[in-house]
N, C-alpha and C. Protein backbone atom coordinates (compact mmCIF):
# COMPACT_ATOMS: atom_id res chain seq x y z
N UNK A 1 -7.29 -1.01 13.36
CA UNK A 1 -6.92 -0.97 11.95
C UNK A 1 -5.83 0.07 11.68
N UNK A 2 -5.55 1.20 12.99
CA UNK A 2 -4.72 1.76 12.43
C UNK A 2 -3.31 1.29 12.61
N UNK A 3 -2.84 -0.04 13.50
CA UNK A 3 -1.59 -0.55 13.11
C UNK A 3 -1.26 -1.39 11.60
N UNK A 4 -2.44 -1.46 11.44
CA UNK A 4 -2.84 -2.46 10.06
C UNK A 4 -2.17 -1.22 9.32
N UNK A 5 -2.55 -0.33 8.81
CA UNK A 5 -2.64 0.57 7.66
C UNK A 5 -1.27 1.66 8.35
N UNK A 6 -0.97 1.92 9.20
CA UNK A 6 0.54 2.66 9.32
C UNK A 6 1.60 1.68 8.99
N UNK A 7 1.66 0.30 9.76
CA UNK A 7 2.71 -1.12 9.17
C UNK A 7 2.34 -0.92 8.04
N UNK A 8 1.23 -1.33 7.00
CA UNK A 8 1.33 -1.82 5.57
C UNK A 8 1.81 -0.51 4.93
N UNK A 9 1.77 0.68 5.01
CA UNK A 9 2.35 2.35 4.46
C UNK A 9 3.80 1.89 4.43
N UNK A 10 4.55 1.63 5.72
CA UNK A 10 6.00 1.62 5.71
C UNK A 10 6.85 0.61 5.34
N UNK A 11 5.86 -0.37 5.45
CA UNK A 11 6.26 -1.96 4.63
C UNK A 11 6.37 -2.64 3.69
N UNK A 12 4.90 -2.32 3.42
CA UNK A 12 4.20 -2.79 2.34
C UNK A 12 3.75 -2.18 0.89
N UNK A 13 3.25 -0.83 1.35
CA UNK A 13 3.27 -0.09 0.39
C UNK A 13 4.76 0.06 -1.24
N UNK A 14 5.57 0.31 -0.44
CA UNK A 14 6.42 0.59 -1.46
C UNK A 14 6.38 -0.68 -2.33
N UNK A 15 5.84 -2.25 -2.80
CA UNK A 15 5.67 -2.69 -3.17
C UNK A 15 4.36 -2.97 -4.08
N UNK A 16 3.69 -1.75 -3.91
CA UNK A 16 2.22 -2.17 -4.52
C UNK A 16 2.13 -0.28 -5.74
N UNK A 17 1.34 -0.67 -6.18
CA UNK A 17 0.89 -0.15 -7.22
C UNK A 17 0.05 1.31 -6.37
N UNK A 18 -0.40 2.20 -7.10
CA UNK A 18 -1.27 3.42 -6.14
C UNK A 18 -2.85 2.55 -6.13
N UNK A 19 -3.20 1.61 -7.32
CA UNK A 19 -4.39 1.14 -6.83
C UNK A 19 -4.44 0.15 -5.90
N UNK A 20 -3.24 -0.72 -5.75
CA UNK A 20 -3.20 -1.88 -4.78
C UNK A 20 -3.54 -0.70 -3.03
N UNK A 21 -2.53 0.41 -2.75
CA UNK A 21 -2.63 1.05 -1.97
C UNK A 21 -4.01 1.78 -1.43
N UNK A 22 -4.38 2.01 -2.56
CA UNK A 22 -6.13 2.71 -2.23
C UNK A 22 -6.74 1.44 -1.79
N UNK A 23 -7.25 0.66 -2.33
CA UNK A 23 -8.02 -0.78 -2.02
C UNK A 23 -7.76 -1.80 -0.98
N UNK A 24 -6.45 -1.38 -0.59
CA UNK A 24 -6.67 -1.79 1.14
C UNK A 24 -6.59 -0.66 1.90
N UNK A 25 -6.37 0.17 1.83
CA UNK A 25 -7.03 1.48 2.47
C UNK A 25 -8.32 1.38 2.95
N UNK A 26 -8.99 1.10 1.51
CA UNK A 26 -10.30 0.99 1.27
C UNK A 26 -10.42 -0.34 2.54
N UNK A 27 -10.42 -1.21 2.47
CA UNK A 27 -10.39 -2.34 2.88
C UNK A 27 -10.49 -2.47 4.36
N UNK A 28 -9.06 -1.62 5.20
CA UNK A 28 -8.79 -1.58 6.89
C UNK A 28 -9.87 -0.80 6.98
N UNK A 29 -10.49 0.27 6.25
CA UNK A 29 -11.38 1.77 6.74
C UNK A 29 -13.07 1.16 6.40
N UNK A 30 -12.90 0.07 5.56
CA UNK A 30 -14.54 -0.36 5.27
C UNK A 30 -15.41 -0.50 6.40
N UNK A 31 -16.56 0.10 6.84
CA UNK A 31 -17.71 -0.70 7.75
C UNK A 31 -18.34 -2.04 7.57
N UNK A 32 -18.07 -2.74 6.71
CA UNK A 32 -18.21 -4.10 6.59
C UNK A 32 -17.53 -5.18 6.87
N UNK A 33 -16.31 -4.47 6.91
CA UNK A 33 -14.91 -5.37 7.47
C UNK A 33 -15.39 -4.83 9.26
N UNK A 34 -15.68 -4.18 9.72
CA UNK A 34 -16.18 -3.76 10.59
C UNK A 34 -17.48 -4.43 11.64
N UNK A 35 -17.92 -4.50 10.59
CA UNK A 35 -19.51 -5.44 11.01
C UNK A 35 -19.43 -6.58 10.82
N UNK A 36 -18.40 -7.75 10.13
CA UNK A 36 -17.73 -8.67 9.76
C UNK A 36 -17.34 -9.03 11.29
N UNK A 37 -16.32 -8.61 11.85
CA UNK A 37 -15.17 -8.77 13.04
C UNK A 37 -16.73 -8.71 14.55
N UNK A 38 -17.40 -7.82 14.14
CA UNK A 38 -18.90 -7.93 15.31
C UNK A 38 -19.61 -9.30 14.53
N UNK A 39 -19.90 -9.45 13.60
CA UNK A 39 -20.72 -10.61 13.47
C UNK A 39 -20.22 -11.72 13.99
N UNK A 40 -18.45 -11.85 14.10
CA UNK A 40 -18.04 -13.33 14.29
C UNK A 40 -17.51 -13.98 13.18
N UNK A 41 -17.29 -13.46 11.86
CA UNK A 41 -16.89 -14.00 10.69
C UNK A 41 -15.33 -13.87 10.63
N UNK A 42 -14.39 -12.87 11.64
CA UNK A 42 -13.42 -12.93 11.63
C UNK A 42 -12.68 -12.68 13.43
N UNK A 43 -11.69 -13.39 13.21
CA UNK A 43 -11.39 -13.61 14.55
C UNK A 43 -10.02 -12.40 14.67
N UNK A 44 -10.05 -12.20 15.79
CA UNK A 44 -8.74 -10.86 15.92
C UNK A 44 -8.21 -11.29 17.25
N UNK A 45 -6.76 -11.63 17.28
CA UNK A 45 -5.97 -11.52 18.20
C UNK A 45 -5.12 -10.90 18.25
N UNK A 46 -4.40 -10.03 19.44
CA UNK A 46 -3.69 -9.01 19.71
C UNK A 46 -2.77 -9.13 20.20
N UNK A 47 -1.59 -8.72 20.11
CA UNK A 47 -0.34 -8.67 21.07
C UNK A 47 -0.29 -7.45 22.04
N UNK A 48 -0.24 -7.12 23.14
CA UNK A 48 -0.31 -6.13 24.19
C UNK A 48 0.91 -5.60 24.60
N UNK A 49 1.45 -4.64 24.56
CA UNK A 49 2.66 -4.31 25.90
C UNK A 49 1.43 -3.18 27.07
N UNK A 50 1.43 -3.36 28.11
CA UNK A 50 0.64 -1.94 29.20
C UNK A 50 -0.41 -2.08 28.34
N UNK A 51 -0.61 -1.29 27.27
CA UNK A 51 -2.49 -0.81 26.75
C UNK A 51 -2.15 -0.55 25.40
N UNK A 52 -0.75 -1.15 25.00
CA UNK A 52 -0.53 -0.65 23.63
C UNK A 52 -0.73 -1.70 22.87
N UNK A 53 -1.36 -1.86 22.25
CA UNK A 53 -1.16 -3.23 21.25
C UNK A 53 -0.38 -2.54 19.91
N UNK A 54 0.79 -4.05 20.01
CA UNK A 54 1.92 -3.90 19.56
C UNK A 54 1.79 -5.06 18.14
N UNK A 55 0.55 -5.75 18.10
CA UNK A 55 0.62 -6.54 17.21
C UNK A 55 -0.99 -7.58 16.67
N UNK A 56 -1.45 -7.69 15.50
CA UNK A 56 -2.24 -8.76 15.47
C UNK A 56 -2.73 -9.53 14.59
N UNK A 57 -3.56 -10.02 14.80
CA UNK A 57 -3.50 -10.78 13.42
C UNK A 57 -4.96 -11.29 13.07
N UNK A 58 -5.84 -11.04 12.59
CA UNK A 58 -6.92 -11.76 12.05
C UNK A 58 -7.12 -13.37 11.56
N UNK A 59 -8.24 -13.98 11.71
CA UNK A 59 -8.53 -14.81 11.11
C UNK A 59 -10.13 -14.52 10.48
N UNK A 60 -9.99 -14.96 8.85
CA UNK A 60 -11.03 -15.35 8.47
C UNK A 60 -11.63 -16.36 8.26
N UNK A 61 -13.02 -16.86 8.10
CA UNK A 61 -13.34 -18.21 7.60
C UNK A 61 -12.95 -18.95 8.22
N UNK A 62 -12.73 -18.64 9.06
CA UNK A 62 -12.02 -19.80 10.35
C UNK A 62 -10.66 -20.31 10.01
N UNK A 63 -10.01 -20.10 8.93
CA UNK A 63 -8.67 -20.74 8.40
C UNK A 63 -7.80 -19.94 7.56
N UNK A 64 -8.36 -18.78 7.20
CA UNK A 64 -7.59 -17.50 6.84
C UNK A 64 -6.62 -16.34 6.90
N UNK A 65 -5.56 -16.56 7.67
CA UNK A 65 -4.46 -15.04 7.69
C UNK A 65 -5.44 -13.72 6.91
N UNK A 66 -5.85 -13.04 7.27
CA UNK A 66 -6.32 -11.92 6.73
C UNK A 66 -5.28 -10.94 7.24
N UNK A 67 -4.82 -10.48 8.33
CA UNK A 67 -4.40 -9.02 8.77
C UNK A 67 -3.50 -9.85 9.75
N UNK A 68 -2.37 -9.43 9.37
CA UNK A 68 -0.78 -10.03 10.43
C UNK A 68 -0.11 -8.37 9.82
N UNK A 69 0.11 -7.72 11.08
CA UNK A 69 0.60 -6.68 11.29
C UNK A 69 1.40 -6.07 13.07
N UNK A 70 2.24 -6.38 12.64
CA UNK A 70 3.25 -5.84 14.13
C UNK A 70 3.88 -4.62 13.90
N UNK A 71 3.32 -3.54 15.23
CA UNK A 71 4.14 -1.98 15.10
C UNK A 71 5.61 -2.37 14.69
N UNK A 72 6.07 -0.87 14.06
CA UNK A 72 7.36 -1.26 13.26
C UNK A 72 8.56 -1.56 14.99
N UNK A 73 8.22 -0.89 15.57
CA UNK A 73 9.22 -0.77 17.01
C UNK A 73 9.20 -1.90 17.73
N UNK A 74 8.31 -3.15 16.54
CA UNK A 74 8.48 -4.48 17.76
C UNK A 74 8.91 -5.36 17.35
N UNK A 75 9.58 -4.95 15.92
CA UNK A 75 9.91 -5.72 15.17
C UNK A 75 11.31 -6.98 15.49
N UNK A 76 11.04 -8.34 14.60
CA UNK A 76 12.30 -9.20 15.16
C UNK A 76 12.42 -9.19 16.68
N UNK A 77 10.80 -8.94 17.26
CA UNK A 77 11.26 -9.71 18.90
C UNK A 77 9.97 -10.85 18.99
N UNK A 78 9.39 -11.96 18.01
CA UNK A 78 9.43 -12.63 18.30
C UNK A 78 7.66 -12.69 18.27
N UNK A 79 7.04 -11.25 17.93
CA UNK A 79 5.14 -11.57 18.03
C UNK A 79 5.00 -11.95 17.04
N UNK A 80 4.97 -11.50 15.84
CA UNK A 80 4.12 -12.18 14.83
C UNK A 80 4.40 -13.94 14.57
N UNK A 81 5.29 -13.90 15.33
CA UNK A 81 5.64 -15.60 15.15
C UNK A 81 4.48 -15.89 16.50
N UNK A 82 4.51 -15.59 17.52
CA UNK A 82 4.03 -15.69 18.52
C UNK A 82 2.24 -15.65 18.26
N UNK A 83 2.09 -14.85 17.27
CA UNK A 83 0.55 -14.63 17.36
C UNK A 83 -0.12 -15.75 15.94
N UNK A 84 0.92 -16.33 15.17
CA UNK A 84 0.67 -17.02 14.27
C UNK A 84 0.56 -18.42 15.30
N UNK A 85 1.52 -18.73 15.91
CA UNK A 85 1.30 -20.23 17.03
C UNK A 85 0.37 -20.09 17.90
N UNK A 86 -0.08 -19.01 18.41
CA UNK A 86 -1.52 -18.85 19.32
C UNK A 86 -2.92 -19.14 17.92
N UNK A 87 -2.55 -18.47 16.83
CA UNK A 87 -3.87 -18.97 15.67
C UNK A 87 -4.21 -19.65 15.44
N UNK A 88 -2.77 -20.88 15.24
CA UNK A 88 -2.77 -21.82 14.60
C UNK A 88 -3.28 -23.50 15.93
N UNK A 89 -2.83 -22.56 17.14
CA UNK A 89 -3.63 -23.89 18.43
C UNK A 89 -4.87 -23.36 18.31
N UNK A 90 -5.77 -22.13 18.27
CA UNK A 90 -6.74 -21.84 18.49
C UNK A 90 -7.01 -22.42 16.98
N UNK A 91 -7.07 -22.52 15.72
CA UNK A 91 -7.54 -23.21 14.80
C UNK A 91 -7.39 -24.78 14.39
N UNK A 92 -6.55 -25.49 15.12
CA UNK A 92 -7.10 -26.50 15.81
C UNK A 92 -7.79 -27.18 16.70
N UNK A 93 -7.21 -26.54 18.17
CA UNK A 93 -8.35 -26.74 19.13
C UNK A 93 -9.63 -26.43 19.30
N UNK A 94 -10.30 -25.38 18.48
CA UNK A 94 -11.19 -24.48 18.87
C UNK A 94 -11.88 -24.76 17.51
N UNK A 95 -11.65 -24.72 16.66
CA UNK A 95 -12.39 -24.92 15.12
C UNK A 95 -12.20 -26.28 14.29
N UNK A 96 -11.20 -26.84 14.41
CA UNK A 96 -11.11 -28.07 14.07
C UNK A 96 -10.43 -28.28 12.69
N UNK A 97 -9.33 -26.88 12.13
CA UNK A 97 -9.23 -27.35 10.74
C UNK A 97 -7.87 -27.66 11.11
N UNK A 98 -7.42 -28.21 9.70
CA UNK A 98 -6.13 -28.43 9.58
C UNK A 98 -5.35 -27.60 9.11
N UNK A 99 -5.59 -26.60 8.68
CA UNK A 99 -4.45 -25.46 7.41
C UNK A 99 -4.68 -24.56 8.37
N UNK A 100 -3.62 -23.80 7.81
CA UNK A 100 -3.80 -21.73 7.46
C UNK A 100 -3.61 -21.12 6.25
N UNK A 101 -4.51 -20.80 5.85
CA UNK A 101 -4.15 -20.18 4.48
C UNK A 101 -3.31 -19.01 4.99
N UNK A 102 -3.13 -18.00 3.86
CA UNK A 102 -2.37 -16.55 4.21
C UNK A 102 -2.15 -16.57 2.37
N UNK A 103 -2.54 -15.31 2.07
CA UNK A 103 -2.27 -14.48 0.96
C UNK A 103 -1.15 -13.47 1.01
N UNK A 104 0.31 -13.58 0.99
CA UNK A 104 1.46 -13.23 1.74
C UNK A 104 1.90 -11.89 0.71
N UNK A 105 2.13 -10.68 1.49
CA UNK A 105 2.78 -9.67 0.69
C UNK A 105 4.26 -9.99 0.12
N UNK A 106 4.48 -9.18 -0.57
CA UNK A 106 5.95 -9.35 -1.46
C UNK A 106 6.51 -9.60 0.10
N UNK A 107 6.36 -8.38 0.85
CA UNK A 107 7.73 -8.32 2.43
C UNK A 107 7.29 -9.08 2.82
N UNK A 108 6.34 -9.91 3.23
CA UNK A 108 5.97 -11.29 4.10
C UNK A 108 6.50 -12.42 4.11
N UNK A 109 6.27 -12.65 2.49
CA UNK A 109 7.00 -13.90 2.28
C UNK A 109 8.38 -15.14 2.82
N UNK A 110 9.19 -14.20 3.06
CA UNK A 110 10.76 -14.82 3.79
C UNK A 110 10.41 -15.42 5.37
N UNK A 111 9.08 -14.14 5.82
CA UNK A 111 8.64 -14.46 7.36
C UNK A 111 7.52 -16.12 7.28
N UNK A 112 6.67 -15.94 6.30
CA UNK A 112 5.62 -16.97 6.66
C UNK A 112 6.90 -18.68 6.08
N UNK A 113 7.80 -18.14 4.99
CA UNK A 113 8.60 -19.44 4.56
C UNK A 113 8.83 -20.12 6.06
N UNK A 114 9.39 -18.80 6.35
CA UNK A 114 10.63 -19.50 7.86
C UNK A 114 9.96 -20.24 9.18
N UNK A 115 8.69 -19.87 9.12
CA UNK A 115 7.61 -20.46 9.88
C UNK A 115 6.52 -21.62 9.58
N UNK A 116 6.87 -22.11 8.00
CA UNK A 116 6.58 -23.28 8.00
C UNK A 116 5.54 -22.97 6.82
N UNK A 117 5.28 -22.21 6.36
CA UNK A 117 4.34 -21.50 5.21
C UNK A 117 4.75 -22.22 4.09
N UNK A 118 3.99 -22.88 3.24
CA UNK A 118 4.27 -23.54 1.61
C UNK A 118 3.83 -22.25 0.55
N UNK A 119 4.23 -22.43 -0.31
CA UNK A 119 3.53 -21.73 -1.73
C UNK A 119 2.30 -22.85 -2.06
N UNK A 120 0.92 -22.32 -2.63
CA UNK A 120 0.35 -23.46 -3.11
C UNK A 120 0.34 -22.55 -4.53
N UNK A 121 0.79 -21.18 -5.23
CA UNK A 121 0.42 -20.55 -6.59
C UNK A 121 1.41 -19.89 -6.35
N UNK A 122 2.00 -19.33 -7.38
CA UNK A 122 3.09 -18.00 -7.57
C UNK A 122 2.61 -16.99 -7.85
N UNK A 123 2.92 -15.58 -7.04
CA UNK A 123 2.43 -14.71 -7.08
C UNK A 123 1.80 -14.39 -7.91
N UNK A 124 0.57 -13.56 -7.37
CA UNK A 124 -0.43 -12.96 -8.45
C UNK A 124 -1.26 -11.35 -8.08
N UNK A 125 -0.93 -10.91 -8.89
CA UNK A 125 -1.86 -9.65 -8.28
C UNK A 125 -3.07 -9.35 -8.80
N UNK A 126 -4.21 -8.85 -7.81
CA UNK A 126 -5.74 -8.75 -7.69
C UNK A 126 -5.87 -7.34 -7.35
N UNK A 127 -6.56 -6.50 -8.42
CA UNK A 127 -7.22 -5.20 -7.69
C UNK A 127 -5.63 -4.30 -7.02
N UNK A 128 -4.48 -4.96 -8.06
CA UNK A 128 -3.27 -3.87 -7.47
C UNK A 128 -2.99 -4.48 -6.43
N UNK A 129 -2.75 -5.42 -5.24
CA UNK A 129 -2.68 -6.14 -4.33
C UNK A 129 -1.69 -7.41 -5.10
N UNK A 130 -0.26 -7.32 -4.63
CA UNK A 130 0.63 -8.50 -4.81
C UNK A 130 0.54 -9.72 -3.72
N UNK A 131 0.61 -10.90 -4.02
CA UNK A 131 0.10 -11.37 -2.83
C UNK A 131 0.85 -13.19 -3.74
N UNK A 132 1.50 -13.76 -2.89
CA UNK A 132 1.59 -15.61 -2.95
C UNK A 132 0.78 -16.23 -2.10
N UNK A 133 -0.40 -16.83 -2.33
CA UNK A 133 -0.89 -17.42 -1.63
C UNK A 133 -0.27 -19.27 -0.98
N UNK A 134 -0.37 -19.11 0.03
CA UNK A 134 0.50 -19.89 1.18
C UNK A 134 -0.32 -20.70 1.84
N UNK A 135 0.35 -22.12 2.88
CA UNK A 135 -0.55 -22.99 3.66
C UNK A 135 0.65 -23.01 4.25
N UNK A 136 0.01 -23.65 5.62
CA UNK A 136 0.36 -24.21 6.77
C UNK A 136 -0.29 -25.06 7.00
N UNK A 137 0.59 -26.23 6.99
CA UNK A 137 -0.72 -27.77 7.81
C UNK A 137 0.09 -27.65 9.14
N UNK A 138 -1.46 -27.63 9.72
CA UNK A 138 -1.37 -28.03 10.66
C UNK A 138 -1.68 -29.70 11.72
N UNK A 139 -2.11 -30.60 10.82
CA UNK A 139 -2.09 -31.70 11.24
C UNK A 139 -1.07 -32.35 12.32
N UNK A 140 0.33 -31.83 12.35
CA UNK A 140 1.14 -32.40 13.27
C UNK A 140 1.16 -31.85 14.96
N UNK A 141 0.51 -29.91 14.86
CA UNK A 141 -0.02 -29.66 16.03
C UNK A 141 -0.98 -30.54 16.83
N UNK A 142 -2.03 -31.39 15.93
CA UNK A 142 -3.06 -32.05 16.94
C UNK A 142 -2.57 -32.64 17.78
N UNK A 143 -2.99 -33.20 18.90
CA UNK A 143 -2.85 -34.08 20.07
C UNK A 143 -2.93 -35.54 19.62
């Protein structure tokens, strides 16, 4: 969680409100989001260089973008695209849905468009948290 919350400080932050900022604070640091990721309710994949992980991305609910965060030094080479096409075969092959949701920050947005991301609402903010919520069908990945 701490690439989660150093990326969203230098990224993300300057777009959110001081309560949007506390409440995912709150959020990466919770023990329930914690006991969540051990129960199996959310899936976490990682990008690696040696022992560093350089990138990752959560799934919730089996069809959810929750946490897409790549160190700032890896930026524009190609993971978060990389770890969204590993989600999106593993949430077909492996779970069986068709979408990806993603609740996209103000800075996200241009990245999830270019990768195939729709608007399904125009931005809205929750609890100080700016966010367009987004899909991806995936129906044309199946076999």
């Amino acid at each position: 969680m701490k690439l989660a919350w150093d990326t969203f400080v230098k990224f993300d932050a300057p777009d959110y409100c001081e309560e949007g900022i506390r409440n995912f604070h709150k959020f990466v640091n919770d023990d329930m989001l914690r006991n969540m990721f051990l129960a199996g309710h959310y899936q976490l994949f990682v990008a690696v260089e040696g022992t560093k992980i350089v990138g990752m991305l959560s799934i919730r609910d089996k069809k959810h973008i929750s946490l897409l965060f790549v160190d700032s030094s890896y930026h524009h080479n190609g993971i978060a695209t990389a770890l969204v096409r590993y989600a999106s075969k593993y949430a077909v092959e492996e779970v069986g849905v068709d979408s990806l949701s993603v609740n996209s920050s103000p800075y996200a947005c241009n990245f999830y468009h270019r990768i195939g991301f729709k608007d399904t609402a125009p931005e809205t903010t929750a609890d100080g948290i700016r966010f367009t919520p987004m899909e991806l069908d995936l129906r044309s990945k199946r076999n």
